[in-house]
Protein backbone atom coordinates (compact mmCIF):
# COMPACT_ATOMS: atom_id res chain seq x y z
CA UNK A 1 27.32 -12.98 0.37
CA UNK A 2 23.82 -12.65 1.76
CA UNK A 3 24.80 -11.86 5.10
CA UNK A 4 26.69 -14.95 5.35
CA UNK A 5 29.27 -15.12 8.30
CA UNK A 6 32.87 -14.34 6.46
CA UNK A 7 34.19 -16.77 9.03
CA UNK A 8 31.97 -19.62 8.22
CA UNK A 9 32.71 -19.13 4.14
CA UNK A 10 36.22 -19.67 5.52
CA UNK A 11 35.63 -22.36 7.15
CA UNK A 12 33.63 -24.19 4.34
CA UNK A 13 36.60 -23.29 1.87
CA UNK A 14 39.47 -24.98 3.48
CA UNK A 15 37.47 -28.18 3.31
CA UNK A 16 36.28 -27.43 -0.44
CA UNK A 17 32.58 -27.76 0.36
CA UNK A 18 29.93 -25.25 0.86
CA UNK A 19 28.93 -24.83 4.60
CA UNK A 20 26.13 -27.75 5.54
CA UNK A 21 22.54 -26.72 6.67
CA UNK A 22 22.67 -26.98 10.33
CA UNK A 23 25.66 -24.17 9.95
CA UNK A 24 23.70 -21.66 7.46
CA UNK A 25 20.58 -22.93 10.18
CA UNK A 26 22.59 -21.15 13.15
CA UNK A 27 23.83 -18.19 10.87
CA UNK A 28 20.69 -17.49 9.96
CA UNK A 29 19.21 -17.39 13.46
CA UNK A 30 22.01 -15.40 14.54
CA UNK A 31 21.09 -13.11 11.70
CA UNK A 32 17.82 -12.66 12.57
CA UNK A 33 18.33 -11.68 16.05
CA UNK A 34 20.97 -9.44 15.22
CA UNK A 35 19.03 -7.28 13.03
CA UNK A 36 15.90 -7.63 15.47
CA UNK A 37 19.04 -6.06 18.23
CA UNK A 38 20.22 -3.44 16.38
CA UNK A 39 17.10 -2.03 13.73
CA UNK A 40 13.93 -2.19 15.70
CA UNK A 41 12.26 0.95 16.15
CA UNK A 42 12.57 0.37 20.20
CA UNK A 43 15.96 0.15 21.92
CA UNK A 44 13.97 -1.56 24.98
CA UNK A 45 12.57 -4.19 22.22
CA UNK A 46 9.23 -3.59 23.52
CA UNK A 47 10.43 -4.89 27.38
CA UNK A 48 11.85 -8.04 26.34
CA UNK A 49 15.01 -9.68 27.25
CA UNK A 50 16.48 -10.22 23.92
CA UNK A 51 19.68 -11.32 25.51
CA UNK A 52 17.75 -14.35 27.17
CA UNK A 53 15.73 -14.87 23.69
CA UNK A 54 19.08 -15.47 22.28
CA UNK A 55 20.42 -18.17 24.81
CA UNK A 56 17.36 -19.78 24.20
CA UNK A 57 16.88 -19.52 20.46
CA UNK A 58 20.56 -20.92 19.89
CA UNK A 59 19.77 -23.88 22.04
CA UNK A 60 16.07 -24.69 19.89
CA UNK A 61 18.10 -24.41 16.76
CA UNK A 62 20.97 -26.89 17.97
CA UNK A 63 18.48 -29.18 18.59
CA UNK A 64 16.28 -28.88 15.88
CA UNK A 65 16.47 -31.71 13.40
CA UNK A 66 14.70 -30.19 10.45
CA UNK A 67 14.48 -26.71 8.76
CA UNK A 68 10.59 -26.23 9.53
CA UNK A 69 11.78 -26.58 13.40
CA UNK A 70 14.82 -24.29 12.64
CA UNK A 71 11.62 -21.72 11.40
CA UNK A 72 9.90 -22.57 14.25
CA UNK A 73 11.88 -21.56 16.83
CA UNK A 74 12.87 -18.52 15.15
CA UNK A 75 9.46 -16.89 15.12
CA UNK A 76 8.83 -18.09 18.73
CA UNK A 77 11.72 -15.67 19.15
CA UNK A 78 10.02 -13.03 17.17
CA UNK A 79 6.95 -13.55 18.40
CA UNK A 80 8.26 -12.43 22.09
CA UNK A 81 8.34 -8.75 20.14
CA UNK A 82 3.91 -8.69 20.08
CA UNK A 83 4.54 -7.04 16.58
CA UNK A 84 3.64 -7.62 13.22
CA UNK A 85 5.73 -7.56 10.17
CA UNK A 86 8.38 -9.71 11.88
CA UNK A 87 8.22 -12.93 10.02
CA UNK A 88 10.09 -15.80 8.45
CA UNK A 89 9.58 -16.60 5.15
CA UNK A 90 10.07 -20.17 3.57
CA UNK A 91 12.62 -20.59 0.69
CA UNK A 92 10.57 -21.44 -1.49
CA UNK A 93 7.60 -18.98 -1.03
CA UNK A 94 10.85 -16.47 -0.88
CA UNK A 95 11.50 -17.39 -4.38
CA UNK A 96 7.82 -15.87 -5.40
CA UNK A 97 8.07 -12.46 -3.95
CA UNK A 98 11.80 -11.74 -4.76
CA UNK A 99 12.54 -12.26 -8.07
CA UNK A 100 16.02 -11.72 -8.32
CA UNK A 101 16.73 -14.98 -5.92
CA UNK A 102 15.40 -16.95 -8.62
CA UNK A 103 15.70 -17.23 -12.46
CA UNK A 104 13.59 -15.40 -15.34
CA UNK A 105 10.55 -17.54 -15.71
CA UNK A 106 11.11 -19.99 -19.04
CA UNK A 107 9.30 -18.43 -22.14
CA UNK A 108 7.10 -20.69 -24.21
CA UNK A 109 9.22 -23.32 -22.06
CA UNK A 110 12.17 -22.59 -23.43
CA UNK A 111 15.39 -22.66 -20.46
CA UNK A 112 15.29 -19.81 -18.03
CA UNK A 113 17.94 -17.12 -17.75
CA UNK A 114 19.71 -15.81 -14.36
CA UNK A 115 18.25 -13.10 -13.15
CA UNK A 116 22.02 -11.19 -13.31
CA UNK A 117 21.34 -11.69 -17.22
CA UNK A 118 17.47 -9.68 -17.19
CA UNK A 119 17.15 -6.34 -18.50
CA UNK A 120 14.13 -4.54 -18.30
CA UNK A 121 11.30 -6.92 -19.12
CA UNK A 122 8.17 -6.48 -21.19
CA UNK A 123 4.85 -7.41 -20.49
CA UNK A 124 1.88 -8.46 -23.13
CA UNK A 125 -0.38 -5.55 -21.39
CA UNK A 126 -3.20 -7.19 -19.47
CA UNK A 127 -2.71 -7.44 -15.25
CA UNK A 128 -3.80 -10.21 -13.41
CA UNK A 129 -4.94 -10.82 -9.38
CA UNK A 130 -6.14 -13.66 -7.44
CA UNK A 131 -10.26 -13.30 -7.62
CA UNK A 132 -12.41 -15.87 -6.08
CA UNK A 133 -9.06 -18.21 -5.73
CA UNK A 134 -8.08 -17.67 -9.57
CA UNK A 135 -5.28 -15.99 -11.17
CA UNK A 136 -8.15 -13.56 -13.15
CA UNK A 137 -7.46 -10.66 -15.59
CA UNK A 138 -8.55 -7.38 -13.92
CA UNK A 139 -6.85 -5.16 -16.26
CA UNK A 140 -6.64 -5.32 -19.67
CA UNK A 141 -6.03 -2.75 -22.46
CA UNK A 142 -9.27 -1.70 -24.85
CA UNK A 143 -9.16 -4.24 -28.01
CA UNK A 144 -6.99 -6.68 -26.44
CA UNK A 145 -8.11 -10.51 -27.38
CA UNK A 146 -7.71 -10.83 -23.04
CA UNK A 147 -11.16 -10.10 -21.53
CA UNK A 148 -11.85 -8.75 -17.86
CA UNK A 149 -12.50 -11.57 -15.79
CA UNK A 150 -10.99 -14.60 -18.00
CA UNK A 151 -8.50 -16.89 -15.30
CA UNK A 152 -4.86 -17.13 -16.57
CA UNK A 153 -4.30 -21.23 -16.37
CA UNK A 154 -0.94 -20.95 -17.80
CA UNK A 155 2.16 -19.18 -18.80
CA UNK A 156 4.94 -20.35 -21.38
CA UNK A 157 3.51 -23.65 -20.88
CA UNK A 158 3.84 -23.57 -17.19
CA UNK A 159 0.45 -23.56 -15.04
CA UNK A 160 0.11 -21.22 -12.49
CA UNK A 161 -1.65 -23.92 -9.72
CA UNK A 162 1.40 -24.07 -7.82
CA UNK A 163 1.93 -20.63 -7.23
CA UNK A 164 -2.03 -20.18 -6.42
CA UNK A 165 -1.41 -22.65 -4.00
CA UNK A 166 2.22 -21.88 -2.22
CA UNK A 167 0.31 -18.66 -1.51
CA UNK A 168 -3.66 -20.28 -0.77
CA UNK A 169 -2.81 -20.45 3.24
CA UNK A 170 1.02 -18.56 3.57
CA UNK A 171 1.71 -16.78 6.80
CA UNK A 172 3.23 -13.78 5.08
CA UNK A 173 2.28 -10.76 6.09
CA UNK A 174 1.31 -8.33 2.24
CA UNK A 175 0.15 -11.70 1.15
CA UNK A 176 -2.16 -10.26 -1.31
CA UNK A 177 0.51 -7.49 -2.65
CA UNK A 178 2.88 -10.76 -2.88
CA UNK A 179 0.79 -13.07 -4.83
CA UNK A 180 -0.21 -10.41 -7.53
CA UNK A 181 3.47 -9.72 -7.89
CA UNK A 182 4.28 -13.28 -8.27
CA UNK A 183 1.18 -13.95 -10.67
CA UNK A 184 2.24 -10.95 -12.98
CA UNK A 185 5.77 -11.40 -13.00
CA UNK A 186 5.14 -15.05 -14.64
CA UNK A 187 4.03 -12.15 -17.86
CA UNK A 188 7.31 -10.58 -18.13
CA UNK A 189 10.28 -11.61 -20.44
CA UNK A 190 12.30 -10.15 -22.96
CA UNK A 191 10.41 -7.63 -25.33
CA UNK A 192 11.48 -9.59 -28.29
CA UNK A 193 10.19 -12.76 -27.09
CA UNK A 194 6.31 -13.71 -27.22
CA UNK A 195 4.70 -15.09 -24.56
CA UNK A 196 1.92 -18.14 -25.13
CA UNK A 197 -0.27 -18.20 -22.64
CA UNK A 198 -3.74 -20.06 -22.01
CA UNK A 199 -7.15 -18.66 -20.02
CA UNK A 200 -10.51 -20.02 -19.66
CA UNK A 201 -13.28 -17.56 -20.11
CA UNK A 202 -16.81 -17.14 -18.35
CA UNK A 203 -18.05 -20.33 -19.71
CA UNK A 204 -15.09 -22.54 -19.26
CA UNK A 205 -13.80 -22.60 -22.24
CA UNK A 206 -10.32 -22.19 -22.98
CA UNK A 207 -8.02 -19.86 -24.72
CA UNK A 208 -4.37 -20.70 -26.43
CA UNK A 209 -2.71 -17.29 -27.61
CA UNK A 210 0.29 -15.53 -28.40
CA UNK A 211 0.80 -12.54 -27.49
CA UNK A 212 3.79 -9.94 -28.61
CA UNK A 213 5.36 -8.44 -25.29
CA UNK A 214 5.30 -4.40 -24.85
CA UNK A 215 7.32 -1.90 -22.65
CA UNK A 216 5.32 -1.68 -19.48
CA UNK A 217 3.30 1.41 -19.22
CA UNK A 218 4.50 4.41 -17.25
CA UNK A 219 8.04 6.12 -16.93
CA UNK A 220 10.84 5.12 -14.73
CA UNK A 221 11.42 6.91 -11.37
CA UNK A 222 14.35 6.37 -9.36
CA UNK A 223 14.15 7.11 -5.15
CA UNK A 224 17.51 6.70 -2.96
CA UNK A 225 19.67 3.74 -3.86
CA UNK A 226 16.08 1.95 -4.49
CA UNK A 227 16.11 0.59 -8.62
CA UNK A 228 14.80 2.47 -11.35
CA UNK A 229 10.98 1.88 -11.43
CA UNK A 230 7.97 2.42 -13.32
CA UNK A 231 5.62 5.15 -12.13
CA UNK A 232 2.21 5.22 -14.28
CA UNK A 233 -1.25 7.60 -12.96
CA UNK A 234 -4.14 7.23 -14.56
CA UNK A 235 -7.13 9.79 -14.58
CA UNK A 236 -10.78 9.85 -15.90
CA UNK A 237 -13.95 11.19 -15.51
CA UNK A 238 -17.04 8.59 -14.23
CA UNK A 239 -20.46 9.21 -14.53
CA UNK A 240 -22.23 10.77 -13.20
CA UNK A 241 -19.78 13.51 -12.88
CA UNK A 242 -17.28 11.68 -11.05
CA UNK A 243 -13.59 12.36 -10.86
CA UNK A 244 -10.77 9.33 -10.72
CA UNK A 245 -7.12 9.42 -10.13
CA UNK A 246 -5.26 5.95 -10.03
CA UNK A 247 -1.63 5.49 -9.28
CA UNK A 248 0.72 2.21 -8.33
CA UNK A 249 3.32 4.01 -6.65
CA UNK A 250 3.98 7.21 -3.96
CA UNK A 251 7.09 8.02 -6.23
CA UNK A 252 7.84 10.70 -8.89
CA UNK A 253 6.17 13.84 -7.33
CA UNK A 254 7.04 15.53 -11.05
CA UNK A 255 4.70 13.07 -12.74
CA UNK A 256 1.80 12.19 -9.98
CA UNK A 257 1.28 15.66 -7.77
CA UNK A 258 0.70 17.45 -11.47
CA UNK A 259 -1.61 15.07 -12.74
CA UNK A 260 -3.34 14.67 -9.80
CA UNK A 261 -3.96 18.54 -9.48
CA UNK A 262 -4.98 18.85 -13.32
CA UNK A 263 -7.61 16.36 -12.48
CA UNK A 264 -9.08 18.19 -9.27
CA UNK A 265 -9.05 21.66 -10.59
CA UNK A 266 -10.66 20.36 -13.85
CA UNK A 267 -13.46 18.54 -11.79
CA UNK A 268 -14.35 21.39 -9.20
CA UNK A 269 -17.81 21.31 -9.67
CA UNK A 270 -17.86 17.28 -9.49
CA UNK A 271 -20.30 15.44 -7.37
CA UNK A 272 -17.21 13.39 -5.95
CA UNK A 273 -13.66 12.68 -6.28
CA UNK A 274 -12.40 8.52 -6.10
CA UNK A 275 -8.66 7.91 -5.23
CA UNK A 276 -7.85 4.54 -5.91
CA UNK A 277 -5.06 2.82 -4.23
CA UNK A 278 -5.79 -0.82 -4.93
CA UNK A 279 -2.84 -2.31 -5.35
CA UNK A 280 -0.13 0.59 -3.85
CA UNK A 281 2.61 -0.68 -1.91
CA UNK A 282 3.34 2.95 -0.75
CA UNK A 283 6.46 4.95 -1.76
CA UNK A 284 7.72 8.16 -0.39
CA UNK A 285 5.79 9.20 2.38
CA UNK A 286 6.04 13.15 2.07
CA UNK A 287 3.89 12.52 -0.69
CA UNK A 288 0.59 11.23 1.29
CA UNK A 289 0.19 14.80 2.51
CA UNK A 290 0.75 16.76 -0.67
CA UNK A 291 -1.64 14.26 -2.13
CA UNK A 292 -3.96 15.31 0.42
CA UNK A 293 -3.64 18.58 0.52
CA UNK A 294 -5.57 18.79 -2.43
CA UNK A 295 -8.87 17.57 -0.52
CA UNK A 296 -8.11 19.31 2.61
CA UNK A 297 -9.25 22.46 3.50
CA UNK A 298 -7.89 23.36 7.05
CA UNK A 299 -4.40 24.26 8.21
CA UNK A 300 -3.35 21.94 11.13
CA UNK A 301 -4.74 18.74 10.61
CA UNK A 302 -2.08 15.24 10.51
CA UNK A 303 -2.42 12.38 8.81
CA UNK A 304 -0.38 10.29 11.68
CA UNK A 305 2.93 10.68 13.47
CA UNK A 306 6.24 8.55 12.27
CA UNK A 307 8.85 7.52 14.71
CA UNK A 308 12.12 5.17 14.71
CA UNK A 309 15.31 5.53 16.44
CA UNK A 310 16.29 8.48 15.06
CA UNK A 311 13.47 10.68 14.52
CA UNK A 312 9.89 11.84 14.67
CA UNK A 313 8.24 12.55 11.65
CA UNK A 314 4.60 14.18 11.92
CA UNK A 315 2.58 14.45 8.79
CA UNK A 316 1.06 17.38 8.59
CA UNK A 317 -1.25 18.48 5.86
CA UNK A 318 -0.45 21.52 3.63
CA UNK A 319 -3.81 22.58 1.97
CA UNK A 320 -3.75 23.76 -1.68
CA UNK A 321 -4.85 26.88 -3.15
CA UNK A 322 -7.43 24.77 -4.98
CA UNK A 323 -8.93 21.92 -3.00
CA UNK A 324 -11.85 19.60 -3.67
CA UNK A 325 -14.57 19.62 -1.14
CA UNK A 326 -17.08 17.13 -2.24
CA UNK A 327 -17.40 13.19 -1.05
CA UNK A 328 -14.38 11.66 -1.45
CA UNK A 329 -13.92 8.20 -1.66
CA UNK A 330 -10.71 6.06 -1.63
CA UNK A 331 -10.43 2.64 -2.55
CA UNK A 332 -8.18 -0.41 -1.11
CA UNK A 333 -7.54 -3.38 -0.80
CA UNK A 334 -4.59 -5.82 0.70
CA UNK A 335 -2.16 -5.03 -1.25
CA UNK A 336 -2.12 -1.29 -0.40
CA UNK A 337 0.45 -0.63 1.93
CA UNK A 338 2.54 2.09 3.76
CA UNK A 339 2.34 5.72 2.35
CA UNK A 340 -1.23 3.93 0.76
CA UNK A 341 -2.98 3.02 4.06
CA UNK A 342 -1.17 6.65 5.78
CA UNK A 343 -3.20 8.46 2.83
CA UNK A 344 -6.30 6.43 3.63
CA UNK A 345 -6.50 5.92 7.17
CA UNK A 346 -5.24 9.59 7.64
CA UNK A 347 -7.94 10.89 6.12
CA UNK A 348 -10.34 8.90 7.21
CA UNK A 349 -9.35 9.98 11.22
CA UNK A 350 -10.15 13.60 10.57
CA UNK A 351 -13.24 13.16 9.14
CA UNK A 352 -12.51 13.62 5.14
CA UNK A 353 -12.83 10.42 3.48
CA UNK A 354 -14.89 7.15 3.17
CA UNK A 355 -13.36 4.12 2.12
CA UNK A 356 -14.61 1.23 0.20
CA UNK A 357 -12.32 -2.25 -0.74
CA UNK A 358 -11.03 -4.69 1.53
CA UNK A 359 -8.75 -4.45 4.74
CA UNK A 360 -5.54 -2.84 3.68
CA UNK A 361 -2.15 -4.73 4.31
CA UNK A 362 -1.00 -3.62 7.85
CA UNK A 363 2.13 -2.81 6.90
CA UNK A 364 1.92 1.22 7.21
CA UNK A 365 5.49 0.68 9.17
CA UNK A 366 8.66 0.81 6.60
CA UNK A 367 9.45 -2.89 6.23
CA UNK A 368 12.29 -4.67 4.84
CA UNK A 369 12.94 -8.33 3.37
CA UNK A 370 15.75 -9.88 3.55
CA UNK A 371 17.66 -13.46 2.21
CA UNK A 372 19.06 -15.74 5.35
CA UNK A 373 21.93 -17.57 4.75
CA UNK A 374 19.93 -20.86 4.46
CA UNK A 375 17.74 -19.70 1.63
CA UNK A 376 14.83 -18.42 3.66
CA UNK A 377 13.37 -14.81 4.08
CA UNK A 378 13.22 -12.40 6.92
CA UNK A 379 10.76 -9.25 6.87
CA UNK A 380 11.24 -7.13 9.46
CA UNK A 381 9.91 -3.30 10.32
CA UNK A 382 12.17 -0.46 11.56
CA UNK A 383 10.01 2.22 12.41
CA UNK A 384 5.84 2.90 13.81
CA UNK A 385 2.98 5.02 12.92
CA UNK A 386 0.28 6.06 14.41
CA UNK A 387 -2.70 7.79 13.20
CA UNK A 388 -4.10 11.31 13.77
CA UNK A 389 -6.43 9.33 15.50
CA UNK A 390 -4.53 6.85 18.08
CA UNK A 391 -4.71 4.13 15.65
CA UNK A 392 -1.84 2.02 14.75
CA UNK A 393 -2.34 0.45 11.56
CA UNK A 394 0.97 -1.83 11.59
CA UNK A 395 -0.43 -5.21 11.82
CA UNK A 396 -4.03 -3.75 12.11
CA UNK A 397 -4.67 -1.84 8.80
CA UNK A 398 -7.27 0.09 7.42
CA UNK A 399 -10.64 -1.73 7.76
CA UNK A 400 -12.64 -0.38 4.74
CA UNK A 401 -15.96 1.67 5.61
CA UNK A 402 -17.44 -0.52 3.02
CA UNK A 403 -16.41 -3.94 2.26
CA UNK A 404 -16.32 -4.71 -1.19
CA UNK A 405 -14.63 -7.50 -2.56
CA UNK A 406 -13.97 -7.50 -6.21
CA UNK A 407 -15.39 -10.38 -7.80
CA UNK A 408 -14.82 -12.48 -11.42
CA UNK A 409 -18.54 -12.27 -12.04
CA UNK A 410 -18.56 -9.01 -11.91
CA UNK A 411 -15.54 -8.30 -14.17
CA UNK A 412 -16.63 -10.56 -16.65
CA UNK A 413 -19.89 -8.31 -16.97
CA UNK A 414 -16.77 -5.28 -17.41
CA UNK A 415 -18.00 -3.86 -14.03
CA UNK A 416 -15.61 -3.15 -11.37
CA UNK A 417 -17.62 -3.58 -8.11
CA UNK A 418 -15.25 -1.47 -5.91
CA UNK A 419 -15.87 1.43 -8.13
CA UNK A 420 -19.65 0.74 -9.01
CA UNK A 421 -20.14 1.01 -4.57
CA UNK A 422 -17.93 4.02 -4.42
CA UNK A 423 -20.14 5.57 -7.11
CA UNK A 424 -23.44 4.48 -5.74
CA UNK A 425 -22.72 5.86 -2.47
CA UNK A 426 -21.17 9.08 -4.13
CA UNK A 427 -24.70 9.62 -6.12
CA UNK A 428 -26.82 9.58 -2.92
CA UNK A 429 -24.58 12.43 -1.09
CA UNK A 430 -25.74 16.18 -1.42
């Protein structure tokens, strides 16, 4: 039931209707401040008088006369709090970055399907990401017909303008992590169904295919009552002499701390190392210092401290038998988050790392979304961090050492620019 008040399903049922929006208005504020009450981090709520927020939030929404004021005086509430990652999302922008509260996009415009009827849905291979305000192919497999840098337009005869633009100026807090979701899901569908799609390349020309749809790439992990996911690494050599690791999630240790440390040993004598976490919403945060324990060399040294109600959680670096020494750079962007920007900033506070991409999300704090009985969304964080060095990065992030913002001119020449600064500045260390 969402949440929903048992008492006010029981009261909708004995007069056969389903309870009217100023009712699921008030359940949902009560929600809200509920949770707020009983998960934040703080028992003291940060010095406010939640009680008194209460009074006074019941009273805006009983005399609100529209849902946007309903929102309204919900994150007036919130805002009392002077945190981030304590937001209200809009139904409909809701419907983007949870997929389950809506329906399996339509393929080739055909009717969708409830999302209780999805099983595990294939994709046709390429990745897409909003560059320069398009939805533009920044990953896509060697001999595909889907070049770097080409804009997706459309998807199962659907264009994508309206998502572009629920998300163009959205107060949501991961925005970027959101929208790429949201853009990429539109891919997925059955693995026996094809998906037609239509791009426009460099020139502006456009491009009607159809492509078959694959398993994605990597192997399902499973964490805690989370669902099964997939977990995929990636690892190459760059010239000149360059090591890269690349991973989308802090999850299966059995999969990403071995491939990580084949890569490292193997490149020893490397000029410099690149960890890229473009794109990493985080995982299991254990695995930040493993992870860097193979590029730390001293005993002692903490990536940050973790605290909530319950517990304090210090992150404390365990250096390998083998580390790498060299220039190490680590790239992000906004939609790293969590274990991502505890890895990054971490290092960066003691001295280890450099960091090139774009501010990271600000959402290092564990952070949770959940449906309100009126259809909208509530994120809210349970827990803070705080760097090695002082810093908290909820709701500030990591600001890169280098700003670099990828770009579709670049892509369509096949360059990555992240990568290309990370290497230039690796060539020019000793």
């Amino acid at each position: 039931m969402n949440g929903w008040p048992l008492a006010l399903w029981a009261a909708a049922a004995a007069f056969g209707q389903a309870p009217d929006s100023k009712a699921l208005d008030k359940a949902s504020a009560e929600l809200v401040w509920t949770t707020v009450r009983d998960q934040h981090w703080d028992p003291k709520l940060n010095g406010v008088d939640w009680n008194a927020a209460h009074t006074k939030l019941m009273a805006d929404v009983a005399k609100a006369t529209s849902r946007d004021q309903v929102r309204e005086a919900i994150s007036r509430t919130l805002g009392l709090l002077g945190q981030s990652h304590f937001a209200i999302i809009p139904g409909d922008l809701y419907k983007e970055i949870d997929h389950e509260a809506g329906a399996t996009p339509a393929p080739n415009g055909s009717a969708p399907k409830p999302a209780s009827m999805r099983r595990e849905e294939c994709t046709p291979g390429f990745e897409v990401d909003l560059v320069d305000g398009l939805a533009t192919v920044v990953s896509s497999p060697e001999g595909s017909p889907v070049k770097l840098g080409w804009a997706l337009r459309s998807v199962g005869g659907e264009p994508l303008d309206a998502t572009v633009a629920r998300f163009k100026d959205a107060k949501l807090n991961e925005r970027e992590r959101y929208v790429r979701s949201a853009l990429n899901w539109r891919l997925h569908g059955p693995c026996s169904e094809p998906v037609t799609i239509v791009l426009e390349d460099g020139a502006g020309a456009s491009h009607s295919l159809i492509l078959e749809r694959t398993p994605p790439k990597g192997r399902f992990a499973k964490f805690g009552n989370l669902p099964e996911t997939r977990v995929w690494i990636e690892t190459r050599r760059l010239d000149p002499g360059i090591g890269y690791v690349r991973f989308n999630l802090f999850l299966d240790p059995e999969q990403i701390v071995p491939a990580v440390s084949t890569q490292v040993t193997s490149c020893m004598e490397c000029r410099g190392f690149i960890v890229d976490l473009r794109g990493n919403p985080g995982g299991i945060g254990v695995m930040a210092m493993g992870i860097a324990g193979f590029f730390v060399t001293e005993h002692g040294q903490r990536l940050g401290t973790l605290r909530s109600r319950e517990l304090k959680y210090d992150f404390e670096v365990a250096p390998r038998a083998l580390t790498f020494d060299g220039p190490l750079a680590i790239l992000v962007d906004g939609g790293s988050a969590s274990t991502s920007e505890i890895f990054a900033g971490g290092l960066r506070d003691i001295h280890r790392a450099r960091i090139f991409g774009t501010k990271t999300a600000a959402a290092a704090l564990p952070s949770v979304i959940i449906k309100l009985p009126n259809g909208d969304g509530f994120q809210y964080a349970n827990a803070n961090y705080v760097s090695s060095g002082g810093t908290t990065l909820e709701g500030n992030g990591v600001t890169p050492d280098v700003t670099v913002r990828q770009t579709r001119a670049a892509l369509l020449r096949g360059h990555d620019a992240v990568i290309d600064a990370a290497v230039e500045w690796i060539s020019t260390q000793k």
